[in-house]
N, C-alpha and C. Protein backbone atom coordinates (compact mmCIF):
# COMPACT_ATOMS: atom_id res chain seq x y z
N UNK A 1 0.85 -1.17 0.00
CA UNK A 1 0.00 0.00 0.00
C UNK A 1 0.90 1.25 0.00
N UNK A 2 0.60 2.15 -0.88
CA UNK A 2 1.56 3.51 -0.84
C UNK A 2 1.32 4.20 0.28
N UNK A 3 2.19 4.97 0.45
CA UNK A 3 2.02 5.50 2.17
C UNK A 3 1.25 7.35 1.11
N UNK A 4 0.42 7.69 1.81
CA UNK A 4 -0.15 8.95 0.95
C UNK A 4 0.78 10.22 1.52
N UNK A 5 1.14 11.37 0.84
CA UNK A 5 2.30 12.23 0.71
C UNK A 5 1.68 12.92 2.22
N UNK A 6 2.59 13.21 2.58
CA UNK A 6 2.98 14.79 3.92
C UNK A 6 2.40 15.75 3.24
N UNK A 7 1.24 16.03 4.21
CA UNK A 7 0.76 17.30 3.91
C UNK A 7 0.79 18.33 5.22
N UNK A 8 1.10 19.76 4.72
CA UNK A 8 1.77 20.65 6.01
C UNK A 8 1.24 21.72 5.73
N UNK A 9 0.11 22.77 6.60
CA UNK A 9 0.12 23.77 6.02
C UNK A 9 1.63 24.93 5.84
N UNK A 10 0.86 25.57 4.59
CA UNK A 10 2.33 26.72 4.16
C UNK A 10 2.96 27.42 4.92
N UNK A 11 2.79 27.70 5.83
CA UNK A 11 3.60 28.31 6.93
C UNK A 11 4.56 26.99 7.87
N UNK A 12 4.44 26.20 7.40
CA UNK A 12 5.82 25.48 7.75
C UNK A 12 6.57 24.88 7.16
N UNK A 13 6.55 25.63 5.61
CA UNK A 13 7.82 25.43 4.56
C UNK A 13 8.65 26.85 4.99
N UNK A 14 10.23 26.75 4.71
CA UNK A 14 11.04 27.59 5.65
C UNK A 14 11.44 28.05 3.91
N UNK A 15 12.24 29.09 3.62
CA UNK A 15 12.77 30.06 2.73
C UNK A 15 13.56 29.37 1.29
N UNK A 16 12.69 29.11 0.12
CA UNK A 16 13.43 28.66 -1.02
C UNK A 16 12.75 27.39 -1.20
N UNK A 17 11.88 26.54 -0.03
CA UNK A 17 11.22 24.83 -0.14
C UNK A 17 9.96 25.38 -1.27
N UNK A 18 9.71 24.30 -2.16
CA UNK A 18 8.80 24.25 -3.12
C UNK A 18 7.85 23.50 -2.83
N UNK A 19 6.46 23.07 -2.84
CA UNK A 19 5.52 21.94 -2.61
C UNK A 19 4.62 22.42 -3.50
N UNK A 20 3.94 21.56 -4.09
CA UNK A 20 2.36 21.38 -4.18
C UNK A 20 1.06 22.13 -3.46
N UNK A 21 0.03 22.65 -3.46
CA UNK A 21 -0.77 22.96 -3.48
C UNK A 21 -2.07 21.95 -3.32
N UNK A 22 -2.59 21.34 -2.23
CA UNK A 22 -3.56 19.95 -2.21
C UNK A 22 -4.92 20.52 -2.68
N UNK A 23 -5.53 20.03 -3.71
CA UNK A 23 -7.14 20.11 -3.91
C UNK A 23 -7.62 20.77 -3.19
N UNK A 24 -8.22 20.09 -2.06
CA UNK A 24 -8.74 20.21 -1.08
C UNK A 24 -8.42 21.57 -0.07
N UNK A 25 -6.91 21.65 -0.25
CA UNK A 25 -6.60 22.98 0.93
C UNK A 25 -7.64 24.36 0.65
N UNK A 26 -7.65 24.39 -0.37
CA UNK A 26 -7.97 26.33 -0.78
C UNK A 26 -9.82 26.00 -0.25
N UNK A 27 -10.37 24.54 -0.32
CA UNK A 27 -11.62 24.88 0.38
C UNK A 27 -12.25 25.07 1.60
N UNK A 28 -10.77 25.58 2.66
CA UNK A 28 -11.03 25.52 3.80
C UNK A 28 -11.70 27.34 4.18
N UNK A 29 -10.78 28.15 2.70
CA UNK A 29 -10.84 29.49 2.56
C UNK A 29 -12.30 29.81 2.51
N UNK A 30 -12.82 30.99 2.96
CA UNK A 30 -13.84 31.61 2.41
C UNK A 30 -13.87 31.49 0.64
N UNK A 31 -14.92 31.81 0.15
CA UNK A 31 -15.05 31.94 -1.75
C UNK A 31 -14.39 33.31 -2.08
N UNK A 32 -14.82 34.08 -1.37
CA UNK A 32 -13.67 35.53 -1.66
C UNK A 32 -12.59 35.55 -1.77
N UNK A 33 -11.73 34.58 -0.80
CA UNK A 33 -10.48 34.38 -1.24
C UNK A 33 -10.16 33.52 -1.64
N UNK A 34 -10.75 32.26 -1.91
CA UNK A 34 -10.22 31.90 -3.12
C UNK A 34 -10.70 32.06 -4.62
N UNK A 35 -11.60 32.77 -4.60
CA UNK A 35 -11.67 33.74 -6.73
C UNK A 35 -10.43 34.54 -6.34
N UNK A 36 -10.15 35.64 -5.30
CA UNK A 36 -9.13 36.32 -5.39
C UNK A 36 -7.51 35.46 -5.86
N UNK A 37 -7.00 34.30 -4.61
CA UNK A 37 -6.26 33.52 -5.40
C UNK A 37 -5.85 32.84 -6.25
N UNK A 38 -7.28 32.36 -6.92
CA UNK A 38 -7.06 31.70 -8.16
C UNK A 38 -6.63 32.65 -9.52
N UNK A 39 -6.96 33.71 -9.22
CA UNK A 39 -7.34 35.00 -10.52
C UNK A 39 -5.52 35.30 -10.48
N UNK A 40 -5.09 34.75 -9.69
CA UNK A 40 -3.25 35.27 -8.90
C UNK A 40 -2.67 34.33 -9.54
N UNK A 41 -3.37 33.22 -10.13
CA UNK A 41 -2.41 31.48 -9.84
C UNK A 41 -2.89 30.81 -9.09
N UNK A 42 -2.90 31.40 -8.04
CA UNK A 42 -2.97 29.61 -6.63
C UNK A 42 -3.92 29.32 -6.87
N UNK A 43 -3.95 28.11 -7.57
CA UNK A 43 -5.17 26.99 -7.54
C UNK A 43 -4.44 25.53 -7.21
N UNK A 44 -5.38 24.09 -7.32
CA UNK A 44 -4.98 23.18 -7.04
C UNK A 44 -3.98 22.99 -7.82
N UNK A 45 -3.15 22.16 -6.97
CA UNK A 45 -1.87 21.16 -7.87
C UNK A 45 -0.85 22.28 -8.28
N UNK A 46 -0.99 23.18 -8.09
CA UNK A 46 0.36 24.01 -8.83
C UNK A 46 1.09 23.71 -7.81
N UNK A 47 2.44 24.48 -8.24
CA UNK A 47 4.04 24.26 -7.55
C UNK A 47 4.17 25.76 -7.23
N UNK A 48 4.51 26.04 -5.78
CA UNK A 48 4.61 27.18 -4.76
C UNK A 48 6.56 27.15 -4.70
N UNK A 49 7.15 28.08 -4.32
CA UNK A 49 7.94 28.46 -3.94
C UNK A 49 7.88 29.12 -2.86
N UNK A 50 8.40 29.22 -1.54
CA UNK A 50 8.45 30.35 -0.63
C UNK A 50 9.76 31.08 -0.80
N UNK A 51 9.51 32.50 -0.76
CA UNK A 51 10.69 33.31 -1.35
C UNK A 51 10.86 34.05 0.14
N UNK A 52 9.98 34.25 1.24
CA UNK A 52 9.79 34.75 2.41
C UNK A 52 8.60 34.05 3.50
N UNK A 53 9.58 33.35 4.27
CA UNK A 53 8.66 32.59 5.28
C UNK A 53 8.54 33.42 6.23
N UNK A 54 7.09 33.15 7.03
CA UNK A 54 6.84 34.46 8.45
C UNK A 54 5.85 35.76 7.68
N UNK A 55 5.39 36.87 8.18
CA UNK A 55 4.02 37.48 7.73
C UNK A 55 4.69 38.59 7.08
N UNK A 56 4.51 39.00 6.01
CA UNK A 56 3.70 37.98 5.12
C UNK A 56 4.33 36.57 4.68
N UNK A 57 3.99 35.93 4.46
CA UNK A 57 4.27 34.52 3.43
C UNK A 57 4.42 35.15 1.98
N UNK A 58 5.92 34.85 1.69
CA UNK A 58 5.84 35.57 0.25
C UNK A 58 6.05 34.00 -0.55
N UNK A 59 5.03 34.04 -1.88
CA UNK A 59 5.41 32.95 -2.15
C UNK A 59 5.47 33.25 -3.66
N UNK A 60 6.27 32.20 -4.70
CA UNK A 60 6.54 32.43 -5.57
C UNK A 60 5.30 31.64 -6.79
N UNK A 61 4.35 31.61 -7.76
CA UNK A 61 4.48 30.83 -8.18
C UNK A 61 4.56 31.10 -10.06
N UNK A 62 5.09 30.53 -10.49
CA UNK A 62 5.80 30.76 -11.96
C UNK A 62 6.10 32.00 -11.69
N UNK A 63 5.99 33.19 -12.87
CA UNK A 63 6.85 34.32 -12.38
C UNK A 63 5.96 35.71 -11.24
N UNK A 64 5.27 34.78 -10.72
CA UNK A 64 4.29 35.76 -10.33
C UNK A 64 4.36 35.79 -8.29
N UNK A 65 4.85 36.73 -7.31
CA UNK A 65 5.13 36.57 -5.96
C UNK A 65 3.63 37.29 -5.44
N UNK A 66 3.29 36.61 -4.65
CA UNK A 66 2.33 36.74 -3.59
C UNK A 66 2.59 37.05 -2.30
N UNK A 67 1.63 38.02 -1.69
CA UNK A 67 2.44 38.28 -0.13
C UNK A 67 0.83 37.82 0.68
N UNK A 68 0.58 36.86 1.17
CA UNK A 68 -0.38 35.90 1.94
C UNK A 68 -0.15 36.35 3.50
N UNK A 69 -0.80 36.73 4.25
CA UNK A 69 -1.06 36.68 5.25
C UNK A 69 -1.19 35.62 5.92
N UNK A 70 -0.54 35.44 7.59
CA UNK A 70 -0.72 34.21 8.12
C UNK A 70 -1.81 32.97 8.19
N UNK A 71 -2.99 34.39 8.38
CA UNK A 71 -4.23 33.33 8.69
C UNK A 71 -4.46 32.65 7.92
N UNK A 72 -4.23 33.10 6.14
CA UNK A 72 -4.65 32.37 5.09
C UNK A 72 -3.66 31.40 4.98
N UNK A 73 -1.92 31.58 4.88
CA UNK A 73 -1.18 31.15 4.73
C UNK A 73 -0.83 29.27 5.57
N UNK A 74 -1.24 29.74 6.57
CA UNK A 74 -1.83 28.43 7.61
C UNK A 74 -3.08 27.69 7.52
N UNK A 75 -3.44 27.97 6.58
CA UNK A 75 -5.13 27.57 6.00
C UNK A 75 -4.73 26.83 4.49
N UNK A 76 -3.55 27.01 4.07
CA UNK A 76 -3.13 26.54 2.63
C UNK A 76 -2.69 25.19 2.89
N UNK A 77 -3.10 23.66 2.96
CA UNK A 77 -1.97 22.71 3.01
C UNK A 77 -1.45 22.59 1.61
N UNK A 78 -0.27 22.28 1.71
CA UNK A 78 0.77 21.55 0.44
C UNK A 78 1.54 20.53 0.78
N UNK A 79 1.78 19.86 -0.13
CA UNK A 79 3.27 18.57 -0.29
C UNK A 79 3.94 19.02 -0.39
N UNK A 80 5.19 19.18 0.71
CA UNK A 80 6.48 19.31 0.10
C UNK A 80 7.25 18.26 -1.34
N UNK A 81 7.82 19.01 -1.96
CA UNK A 81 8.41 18.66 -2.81
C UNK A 81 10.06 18.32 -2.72
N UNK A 82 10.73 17.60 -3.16
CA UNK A 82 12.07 16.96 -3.22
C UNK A 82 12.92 18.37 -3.37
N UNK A 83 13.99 18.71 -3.45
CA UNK A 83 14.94 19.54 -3.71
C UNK A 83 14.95 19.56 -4.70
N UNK A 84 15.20 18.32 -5.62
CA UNK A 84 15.14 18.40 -7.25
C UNK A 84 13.75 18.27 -8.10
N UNK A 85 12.92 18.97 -7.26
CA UNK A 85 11.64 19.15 -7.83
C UNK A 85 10.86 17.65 -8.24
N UNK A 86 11.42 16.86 -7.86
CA UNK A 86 10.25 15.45 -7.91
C UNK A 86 9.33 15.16 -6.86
């Protein structure tokens, strides 16, 4: 049986860690913020960068940085991702 991936909310990836984005996380948000995040990028399954851990949460994703506030930021779970992006 596969063991199912580590999921952590975003505020406990530390400066430069990449993860995933889980389905499920962004529906813990109110609908206001997430049309606002999705309209940004953050939707399911994409790949996050943190460029600044702590408030704000700056996060990277493709060429586009976000500055997330804690409450939301701790409301986001993701998979961490490998170093070499697998």
């Amino acid at each position: 049986m596969a063991k199912s991936p580590l999921k952590i909310p975003l505020t406990q990836l530390g400066r430069g860690q990449r993860a995933t984005v889980e389905c499920s996380a962004l529906d813990a948000l109110p609908s206001e913020h997430r049309c606002l995040l999705a309209a940004m990028g953050l939707g399911e399954k994409c790949e996050v960068r943190v460029c600044r851990a702590g408030t704000p949460c700056i996060i990277q994703i493709d060429q586009t940085r976000l500055g997330l506030p804690r409450d939301i930021a701790e409301r986001i779970m993701v998979t961490p991702l490998e170093p070499n992006g697998s």
